[in-house]
Protein backbone atom coordinates (compact mmCIF):
# COMPACT_ATOMS: atom_id res chain seq x y z
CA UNK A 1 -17.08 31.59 9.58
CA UNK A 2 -15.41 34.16 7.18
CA UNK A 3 -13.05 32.71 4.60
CA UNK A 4 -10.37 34.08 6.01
CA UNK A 5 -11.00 32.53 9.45
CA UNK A 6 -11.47 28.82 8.24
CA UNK A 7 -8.35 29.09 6.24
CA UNK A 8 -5.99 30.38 9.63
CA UNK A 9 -7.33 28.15 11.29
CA UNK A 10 -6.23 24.80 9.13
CA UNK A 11 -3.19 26.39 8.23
CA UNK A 12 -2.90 26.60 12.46
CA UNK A 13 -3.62 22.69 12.44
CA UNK A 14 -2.49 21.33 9.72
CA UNK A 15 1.16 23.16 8.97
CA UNK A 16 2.61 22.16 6.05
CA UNK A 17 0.67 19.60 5.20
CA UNK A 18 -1.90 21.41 3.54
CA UNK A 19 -0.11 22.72 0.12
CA UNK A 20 -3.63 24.89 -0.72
CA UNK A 21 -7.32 25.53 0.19
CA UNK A 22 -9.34 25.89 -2.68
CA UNK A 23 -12.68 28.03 -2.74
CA UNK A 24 -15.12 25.27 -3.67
CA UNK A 25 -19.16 26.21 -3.41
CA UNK A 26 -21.33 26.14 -0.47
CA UNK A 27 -18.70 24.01 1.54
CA UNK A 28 -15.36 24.86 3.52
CA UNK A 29 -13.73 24.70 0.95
CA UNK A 30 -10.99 22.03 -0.95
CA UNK A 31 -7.65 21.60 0.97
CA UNK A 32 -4.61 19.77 -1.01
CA UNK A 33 -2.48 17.93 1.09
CA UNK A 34 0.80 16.02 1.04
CA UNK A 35 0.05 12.75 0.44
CA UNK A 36 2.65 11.41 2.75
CA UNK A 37 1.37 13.10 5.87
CA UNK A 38 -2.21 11.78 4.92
CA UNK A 39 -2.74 9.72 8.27
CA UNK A 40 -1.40 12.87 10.61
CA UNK A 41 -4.46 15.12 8.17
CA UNK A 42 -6.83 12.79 8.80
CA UNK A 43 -6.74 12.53 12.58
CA UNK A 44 -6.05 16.56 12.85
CA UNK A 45 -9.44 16.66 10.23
CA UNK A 46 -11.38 14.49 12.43
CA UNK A 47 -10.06 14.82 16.39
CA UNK A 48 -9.56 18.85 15.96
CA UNK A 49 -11.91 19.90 13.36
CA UNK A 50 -14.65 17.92 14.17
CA UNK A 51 -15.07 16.09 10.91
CA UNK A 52 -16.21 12.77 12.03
CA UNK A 53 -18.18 11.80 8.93
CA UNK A 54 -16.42 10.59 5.73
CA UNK A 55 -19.11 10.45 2.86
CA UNK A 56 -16.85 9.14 0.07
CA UNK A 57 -13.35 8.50 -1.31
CA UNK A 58 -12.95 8.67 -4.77
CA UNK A 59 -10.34 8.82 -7.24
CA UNK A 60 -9.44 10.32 -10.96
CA UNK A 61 -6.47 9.60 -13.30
CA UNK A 62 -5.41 12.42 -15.14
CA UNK A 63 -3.13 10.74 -17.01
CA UNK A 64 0.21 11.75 -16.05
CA UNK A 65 -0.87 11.58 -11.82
CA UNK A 66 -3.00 9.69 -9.87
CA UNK A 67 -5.96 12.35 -7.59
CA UNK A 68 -7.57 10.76 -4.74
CA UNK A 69 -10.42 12.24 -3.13
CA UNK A 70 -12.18 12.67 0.36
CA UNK A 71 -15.71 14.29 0.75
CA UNK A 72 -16.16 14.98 4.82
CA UNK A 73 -19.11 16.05 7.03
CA UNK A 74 -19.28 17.94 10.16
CA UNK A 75 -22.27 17.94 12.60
CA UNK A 76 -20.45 20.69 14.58
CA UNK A 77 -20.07 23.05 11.97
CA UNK A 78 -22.18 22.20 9.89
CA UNK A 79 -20.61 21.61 6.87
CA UNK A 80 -18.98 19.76 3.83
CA UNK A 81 -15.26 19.97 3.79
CA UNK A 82 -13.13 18.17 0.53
CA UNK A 83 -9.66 16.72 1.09
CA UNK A 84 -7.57 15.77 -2.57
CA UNK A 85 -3.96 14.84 -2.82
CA UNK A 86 -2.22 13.77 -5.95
CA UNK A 87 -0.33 10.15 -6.05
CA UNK A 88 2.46 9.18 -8.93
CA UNK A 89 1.11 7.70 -11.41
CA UNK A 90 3.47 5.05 -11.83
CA UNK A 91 3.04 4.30 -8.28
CA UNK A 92 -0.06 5.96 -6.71
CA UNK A 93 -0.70 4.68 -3.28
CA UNK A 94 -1.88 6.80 -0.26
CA UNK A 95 -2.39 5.70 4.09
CA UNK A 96 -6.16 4.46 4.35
CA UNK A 97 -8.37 6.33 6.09
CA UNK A 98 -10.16 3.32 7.57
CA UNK A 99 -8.05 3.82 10.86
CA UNK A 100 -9.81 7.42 11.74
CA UNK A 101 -12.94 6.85 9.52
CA UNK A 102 -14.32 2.74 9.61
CA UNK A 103 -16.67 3.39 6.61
CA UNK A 104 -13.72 4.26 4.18
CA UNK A 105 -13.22 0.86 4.10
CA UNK A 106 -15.60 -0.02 0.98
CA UNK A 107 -15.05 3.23 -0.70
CA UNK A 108 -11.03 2.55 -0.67
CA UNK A 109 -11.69 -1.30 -1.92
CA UNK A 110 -13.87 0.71 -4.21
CA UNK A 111 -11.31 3.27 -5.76
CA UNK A 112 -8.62 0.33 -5.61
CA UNK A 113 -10.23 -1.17 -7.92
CA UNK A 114 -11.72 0.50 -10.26
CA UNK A 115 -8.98 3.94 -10.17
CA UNK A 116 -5.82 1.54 -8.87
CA UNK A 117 -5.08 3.93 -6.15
CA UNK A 118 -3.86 1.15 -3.45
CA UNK A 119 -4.41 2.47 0.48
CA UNK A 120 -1.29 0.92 2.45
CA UNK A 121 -2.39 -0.70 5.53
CA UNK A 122 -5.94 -1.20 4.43
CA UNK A 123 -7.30 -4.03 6.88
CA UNK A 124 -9.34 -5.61 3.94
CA UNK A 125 -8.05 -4.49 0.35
CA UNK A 126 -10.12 -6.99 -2.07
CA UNK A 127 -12.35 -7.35 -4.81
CA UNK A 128 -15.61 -5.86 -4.33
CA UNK A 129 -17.11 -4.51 -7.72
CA UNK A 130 -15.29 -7.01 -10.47
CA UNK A 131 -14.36 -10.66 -9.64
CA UNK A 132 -11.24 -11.94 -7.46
CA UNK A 133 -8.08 -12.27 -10.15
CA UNK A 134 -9.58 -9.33 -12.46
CA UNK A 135 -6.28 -7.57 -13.12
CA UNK A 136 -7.86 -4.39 -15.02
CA UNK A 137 -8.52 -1.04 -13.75
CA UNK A 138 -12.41 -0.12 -15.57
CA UNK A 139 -11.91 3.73 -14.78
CA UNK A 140 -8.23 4.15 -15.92
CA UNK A 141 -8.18 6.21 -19.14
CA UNK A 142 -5.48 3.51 -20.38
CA UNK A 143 -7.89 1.08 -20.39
CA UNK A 144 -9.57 -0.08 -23.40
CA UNK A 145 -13.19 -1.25 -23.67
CA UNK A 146 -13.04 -4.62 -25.44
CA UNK A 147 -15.57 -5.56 -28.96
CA UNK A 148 -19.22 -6.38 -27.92
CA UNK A 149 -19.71 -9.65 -27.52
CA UNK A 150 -22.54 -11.68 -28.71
CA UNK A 151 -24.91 -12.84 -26.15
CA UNK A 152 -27.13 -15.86 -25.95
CA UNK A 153 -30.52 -14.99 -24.82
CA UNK A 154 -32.24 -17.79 -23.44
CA UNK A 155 -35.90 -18.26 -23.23
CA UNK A 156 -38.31 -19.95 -21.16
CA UNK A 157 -41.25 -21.55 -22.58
CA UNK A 158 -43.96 -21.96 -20.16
């Protein structure tokens, strides 16, 4: 499908919710969408596009916003498609994708946790990398690695 093509045809289904498509190597391409329509993108993604595999969700912090991101597969066409929309970063929060895609369920507890991005209605949102009651944020660029500690290595003496 011709460059042109692909990109009439999300701006056909997605409106105004897509803010760009961005060129992006050997896939479809990156579309930046408005993070409050982000439930009504993911359905139109998956029910009219035909993306019904999410591979990962992942997240960055640049500092002054919040970028989360979603890496899609299509058996139908073939092809990788990337969805990114930028959160706040005094607030960043986006809709889970669990609803339309199951398996974003670990990779959202996943990017919760270690980016802070919180997924409203998220049907498990927990711990799953760092223990229950860990209040830090490992992937933040606020966050500051703490002195080495000294270790006791044990031995066992057979």
């Amino acid at each position: 499908m011709a460059a042109e093509e692909w990109s009439g045809e999300l701006a056909r289904h997605l409106g105004d919710r897509m803010l760009s498509l961005i060129p992006f190597a050997r896939t479809l391409g990156r579309v930046k969408f408005r993070p409050e329509a982000a439930l009504e993108v993911f359905r139109t993604v998956h029910d009219d596009l035909g993306f019904d595999h999410l591979s990962m969700v992942g997240g960055i912090d640049w500092v002054d916003h919040r970028e989360v991101l979603y890496t899609l597969w299509s058996d139908r066409r073939v092809a990788y498609l990337f969805l990114s929309a930028d959160l706040v970063g005094s607030d960043p929060h986006i809709e889970t994708a669990s609803a339309v895609w199951p398996g974003a369920n670990w990779h959202e507890r996943e990017t919760w946790e270690l980016v802070g991005i919180r997924f409203d209605h998220h049907p498990d949102l927990r711990h799953l990398l760092t223990p229950d009651g860990y209040a830090f944020n490992p992937l933040l660029r606020a966050f500051k690695l703490h002195e080495p500690e000294e270790l006791e290595v044990k031995t066992r003496h057979v």
